[in-house]
N, C-alpha and C. Protein backbone atom coordinates (compact mmCIF):
# COMPACT_ATOMS: atom_id res chain seq x y z
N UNK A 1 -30.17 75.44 -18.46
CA UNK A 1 -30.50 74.92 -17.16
C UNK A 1 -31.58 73.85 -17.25
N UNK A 2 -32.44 74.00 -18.33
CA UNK A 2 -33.52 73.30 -18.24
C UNK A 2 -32.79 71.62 -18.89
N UNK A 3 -31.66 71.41 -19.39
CA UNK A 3 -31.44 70.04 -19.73
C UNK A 3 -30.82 69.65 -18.89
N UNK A 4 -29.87 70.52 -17.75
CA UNK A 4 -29.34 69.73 -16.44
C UNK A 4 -30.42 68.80 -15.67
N UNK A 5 -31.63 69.41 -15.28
CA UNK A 5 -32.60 69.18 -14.62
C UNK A 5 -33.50 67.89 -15.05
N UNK A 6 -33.40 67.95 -17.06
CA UNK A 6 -34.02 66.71 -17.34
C UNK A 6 -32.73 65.73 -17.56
N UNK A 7 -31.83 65.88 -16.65
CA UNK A 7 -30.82 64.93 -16.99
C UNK A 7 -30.78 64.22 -15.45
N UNK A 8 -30.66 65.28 -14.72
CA UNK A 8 -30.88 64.56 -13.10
C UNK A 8 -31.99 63.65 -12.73
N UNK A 9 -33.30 64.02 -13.76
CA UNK A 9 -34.34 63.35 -13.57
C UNK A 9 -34.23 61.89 -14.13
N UNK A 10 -33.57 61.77 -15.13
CA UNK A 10 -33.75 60.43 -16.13
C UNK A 10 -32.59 59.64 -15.03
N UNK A 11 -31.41 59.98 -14.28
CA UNK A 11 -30.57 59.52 -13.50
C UNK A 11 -31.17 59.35 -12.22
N UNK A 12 -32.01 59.61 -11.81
CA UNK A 12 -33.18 59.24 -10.28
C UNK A 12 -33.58 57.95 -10.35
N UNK A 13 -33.76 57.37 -11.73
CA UNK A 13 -34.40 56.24 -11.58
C UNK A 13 -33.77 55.20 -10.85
N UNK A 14 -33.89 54.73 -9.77
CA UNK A 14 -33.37 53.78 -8.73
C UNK A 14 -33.50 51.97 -9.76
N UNK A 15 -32.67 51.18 -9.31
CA UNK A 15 -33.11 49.84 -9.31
C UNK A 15 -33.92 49.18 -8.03
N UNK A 16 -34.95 48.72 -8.56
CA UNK A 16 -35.43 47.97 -7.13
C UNK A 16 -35.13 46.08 -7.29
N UNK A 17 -35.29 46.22 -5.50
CA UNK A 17 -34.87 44.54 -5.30
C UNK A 17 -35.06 43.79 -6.39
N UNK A 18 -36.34 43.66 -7.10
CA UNK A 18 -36.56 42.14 -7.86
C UNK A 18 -36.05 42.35 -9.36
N UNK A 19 -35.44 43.88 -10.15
CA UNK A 19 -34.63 43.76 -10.70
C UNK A 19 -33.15 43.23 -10.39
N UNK A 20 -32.41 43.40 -9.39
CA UNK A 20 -31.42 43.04 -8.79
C UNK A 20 -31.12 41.46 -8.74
N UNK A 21 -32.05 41.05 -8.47
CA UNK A 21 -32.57 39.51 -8.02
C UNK A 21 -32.73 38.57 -9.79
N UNK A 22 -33.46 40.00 -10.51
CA UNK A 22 -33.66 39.38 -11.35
C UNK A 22 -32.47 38.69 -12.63
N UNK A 23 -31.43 39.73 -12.04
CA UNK A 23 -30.35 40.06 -12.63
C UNK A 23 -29.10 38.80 -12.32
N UNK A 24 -29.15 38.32 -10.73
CA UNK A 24 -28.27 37.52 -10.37
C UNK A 24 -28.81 36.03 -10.74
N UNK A 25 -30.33 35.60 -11.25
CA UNK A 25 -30.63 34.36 -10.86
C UNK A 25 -30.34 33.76 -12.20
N UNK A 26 -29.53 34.57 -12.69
CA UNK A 26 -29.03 33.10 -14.62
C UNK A 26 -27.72 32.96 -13.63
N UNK A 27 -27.18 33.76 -12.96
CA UNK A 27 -25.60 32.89 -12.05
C UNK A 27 -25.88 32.32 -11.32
N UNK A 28 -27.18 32.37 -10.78
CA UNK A 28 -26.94 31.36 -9.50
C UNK A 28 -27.21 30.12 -10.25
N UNK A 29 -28.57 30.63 -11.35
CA UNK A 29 -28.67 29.17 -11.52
C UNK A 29 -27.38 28.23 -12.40
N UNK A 30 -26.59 29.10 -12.97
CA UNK A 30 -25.51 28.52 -14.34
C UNK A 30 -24.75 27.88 -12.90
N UNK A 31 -24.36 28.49 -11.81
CA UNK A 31 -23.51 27.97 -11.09
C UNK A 31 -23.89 26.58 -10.71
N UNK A 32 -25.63 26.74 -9.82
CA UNK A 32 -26.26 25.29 -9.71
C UNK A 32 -26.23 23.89 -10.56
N UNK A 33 -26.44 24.31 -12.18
CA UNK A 33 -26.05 23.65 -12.89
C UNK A 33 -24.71 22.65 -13.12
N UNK A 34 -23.70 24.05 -12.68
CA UNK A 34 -22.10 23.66 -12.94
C UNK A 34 -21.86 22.93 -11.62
N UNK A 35 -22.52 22.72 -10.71
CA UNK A 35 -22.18 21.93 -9.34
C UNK A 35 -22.51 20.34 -9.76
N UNK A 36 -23.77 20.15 -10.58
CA UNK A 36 -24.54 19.28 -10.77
C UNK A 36 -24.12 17.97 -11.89
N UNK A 37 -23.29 19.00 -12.79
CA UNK A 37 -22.99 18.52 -13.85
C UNK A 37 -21.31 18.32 -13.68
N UNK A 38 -20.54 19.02 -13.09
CA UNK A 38 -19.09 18.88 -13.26
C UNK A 38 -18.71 18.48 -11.74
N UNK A 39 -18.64 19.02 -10.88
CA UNK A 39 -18.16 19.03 -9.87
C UNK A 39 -18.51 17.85 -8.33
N UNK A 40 -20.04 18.22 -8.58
CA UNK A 40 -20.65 16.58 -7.83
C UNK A 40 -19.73 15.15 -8.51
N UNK A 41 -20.01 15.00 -9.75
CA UNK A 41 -19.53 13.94 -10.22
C UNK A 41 -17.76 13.50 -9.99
N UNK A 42 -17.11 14.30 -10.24
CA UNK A 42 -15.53 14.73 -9.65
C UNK A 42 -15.27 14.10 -8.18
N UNK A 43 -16.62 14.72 -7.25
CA UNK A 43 -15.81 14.85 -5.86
C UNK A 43 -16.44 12.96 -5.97
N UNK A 44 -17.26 12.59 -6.41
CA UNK A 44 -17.77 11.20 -6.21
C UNK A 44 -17.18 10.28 -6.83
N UNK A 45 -16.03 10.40 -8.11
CA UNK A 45 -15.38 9.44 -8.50
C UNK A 45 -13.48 9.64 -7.61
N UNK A 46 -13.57 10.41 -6.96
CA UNK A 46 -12.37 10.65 -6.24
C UNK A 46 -12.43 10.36 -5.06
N UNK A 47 -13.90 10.54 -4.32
CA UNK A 47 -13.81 9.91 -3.37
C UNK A 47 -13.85 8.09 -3.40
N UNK A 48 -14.75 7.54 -4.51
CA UNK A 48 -14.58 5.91 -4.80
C UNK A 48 -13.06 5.68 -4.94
N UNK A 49 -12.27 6.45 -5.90
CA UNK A 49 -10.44 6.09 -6.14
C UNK A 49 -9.96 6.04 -4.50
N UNK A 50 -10.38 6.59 -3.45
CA UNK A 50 -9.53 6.65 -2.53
C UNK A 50 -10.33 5.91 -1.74
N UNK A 51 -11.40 5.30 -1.48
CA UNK A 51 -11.56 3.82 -0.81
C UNK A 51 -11.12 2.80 -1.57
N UNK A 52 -11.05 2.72 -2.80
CA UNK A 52 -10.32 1.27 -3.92
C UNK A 52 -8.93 1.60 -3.26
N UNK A 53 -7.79 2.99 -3.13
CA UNK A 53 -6.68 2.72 -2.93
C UNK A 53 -6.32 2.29 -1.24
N UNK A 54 -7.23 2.71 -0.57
CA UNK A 54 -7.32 2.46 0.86
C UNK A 54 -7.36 0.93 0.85
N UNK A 55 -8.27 0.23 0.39
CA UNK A 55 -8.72 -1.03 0.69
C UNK A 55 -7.77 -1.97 -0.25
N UNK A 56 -6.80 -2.05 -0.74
CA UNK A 56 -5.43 -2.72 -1.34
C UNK A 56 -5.35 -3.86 -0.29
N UNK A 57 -4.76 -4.74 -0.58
CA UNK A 57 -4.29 -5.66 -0.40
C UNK A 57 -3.42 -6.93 -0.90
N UNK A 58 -2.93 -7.63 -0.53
CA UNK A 58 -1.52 -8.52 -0.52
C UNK A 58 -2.25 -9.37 -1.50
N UNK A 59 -2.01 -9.90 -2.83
CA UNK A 59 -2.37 -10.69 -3.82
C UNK A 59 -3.57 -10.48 -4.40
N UNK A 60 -4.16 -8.98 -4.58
CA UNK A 60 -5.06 -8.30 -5.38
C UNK A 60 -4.26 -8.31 -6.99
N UNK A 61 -5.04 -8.15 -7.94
CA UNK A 61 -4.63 -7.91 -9.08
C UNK A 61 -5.12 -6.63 -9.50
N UNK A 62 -3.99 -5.95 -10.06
CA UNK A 62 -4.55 -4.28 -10.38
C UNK A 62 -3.84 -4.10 -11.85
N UNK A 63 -4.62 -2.91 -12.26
CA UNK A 63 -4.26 -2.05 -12.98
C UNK A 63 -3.85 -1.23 -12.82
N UNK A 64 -2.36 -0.28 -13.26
CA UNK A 64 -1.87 0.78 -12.94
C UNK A 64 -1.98 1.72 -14.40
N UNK A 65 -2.24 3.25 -14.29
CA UNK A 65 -2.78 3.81 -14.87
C UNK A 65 -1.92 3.71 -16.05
N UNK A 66 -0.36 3.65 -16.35
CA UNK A 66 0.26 2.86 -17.15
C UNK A 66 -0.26 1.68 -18.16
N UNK A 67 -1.09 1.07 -17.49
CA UNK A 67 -2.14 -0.05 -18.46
C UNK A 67 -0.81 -1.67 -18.12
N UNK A 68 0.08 -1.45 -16.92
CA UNK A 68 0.46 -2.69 -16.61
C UNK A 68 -0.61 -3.34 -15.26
N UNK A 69 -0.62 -4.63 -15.83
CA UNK A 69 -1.19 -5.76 -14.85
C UNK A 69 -0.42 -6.55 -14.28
N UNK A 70 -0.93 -6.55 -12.92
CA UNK A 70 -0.01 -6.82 -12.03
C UNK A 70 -0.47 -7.81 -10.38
N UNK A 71 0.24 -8.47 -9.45
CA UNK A 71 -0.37 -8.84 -8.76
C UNK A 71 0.28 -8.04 -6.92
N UNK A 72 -0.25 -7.57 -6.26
CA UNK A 72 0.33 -6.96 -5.53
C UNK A 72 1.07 -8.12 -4.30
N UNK A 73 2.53 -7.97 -4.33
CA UNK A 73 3.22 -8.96 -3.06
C UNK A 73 3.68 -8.24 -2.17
N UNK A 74 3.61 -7.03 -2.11
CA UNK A 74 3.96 -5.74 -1.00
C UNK A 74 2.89 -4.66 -0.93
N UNK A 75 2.57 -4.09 0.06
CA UNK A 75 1.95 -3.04 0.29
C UNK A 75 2.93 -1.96 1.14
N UNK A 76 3.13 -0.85 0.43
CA UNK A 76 3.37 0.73 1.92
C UNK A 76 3.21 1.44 1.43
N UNK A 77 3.11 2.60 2.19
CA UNK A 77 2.18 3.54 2.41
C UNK A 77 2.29 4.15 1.34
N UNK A 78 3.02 4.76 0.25
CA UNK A 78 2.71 5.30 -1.03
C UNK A 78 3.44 4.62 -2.09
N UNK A 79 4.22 3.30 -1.78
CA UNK A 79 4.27 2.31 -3.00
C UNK A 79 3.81 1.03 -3.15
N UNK A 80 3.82 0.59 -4.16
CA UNK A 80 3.21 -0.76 -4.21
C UNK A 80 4.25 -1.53 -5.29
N UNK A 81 4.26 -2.94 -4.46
CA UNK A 81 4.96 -3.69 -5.42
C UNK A 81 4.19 -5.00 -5.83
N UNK A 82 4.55 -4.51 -7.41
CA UNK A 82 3.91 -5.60 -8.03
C UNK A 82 4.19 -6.81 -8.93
N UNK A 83 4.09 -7.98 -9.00
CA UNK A 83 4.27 -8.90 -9.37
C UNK A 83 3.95 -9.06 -10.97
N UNK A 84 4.80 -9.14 -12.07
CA UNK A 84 4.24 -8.97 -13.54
C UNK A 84 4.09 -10.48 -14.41
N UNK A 85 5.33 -11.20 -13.80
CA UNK A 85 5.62 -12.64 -13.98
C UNK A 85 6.02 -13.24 -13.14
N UNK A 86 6.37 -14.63 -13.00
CA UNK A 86 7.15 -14.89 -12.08
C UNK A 86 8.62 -14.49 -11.87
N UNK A 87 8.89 -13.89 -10.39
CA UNK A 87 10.09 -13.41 -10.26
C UNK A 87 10.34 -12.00 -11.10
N UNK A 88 9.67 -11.23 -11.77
CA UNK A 88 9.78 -9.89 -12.03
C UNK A 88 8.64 -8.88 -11.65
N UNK A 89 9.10 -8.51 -10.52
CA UNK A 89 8.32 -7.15 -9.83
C UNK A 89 9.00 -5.75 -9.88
N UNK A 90 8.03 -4.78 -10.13
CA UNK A 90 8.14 -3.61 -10.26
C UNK A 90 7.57 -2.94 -8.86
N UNK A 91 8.27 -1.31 -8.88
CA UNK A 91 7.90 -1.19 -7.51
C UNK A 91 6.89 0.10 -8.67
N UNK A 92 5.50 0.91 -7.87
CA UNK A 92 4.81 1.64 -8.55
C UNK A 92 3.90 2.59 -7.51
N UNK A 93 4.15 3.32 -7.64
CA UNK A 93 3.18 4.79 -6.59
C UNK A 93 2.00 4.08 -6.50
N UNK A 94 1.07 3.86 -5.17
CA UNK A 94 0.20 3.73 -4.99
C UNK A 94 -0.92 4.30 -5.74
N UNK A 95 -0.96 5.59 -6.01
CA UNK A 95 -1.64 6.50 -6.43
C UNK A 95 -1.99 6.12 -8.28
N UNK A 96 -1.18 5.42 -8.73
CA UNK A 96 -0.83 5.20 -9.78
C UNK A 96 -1.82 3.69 -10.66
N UNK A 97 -2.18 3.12 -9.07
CA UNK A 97 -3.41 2.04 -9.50
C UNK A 97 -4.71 2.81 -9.86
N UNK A 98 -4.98 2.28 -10.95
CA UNK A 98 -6.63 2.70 -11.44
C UNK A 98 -7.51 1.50 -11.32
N UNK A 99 -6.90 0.69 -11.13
CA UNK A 99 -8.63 -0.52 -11.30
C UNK A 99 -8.29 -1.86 -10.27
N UNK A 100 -9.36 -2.16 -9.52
CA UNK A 100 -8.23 -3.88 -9.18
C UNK A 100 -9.85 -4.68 -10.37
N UNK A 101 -8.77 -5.69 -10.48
CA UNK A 101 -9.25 -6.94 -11.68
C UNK A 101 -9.84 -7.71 -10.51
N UNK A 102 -10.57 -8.14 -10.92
CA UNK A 102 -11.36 -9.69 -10.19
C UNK A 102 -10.57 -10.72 -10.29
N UNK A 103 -10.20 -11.68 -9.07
CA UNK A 103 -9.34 -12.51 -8.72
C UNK A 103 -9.74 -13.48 -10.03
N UNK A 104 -8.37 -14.03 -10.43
CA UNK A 104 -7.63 -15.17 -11.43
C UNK A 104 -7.74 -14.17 -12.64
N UNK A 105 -7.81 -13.41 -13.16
CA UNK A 105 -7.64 -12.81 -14.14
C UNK A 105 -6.49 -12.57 -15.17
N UNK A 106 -5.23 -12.47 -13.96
CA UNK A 106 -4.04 -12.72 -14.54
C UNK A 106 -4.37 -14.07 -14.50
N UNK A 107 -3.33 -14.82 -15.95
CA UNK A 107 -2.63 -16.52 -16.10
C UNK A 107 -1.48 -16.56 -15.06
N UNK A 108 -1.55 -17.30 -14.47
CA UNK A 108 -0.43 -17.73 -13.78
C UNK A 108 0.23 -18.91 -14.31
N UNK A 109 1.22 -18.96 -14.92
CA UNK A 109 1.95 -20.10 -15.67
C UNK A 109 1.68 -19.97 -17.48
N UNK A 110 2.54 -20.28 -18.22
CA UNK A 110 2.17 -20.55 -19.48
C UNK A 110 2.44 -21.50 -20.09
């Protein structure tokens, strides 16, 4: 009887709050970290891709993630057609532009 009793006793010991606290603050902080380092940066280069694809326009020069250069002679709403030479255009998912080039970049003529 006497080791039930020192067994109930060693099992009494409660956790208090600032162990508890002490216990959660490497997740909160690993999480804080992981906001800072992965996820901020993510939502901020996805939100820049979708004002560059918003703001398109009629004789922009782009890059499509393909790595073709191109000049845009059509715009709608999820394709784009683009100009590669004279008289050969491709049609290409909007979504699919990664960069616009700074005007004259393409040669026009050779």
């Amino acid at each position: 009887m006497n080791l039930i009793s020192v067994a109930h006793a060693q099992g009494a010991a409660s956790s208090s709050p600032e162990s508890t606290l002490m216990s959660t603050l490497p997740l909160v902080v690993m999480f804080v970290i992981l906001y800072f380092v992965m996820i901020r940066p993510q939502m901020k280069k996805a939100k820049e891709t979708k004002a560059m694809l918003e703001s398109l326009s009629k004789g922009d020069e782009v890059v499509t993630s393909g790595g073709i250069v191109g000049r845009i002679t059509k715009l709608g709403d999820s394709f784009v057609q683009l100009e590669l030479a004279e008289r050969i255009e491709v049609q290409v998912q909007r979504a699919a532009i990664t960069m616009v080039l700074p005007k004259g970049t393409m040669k026009t003529g050779a």
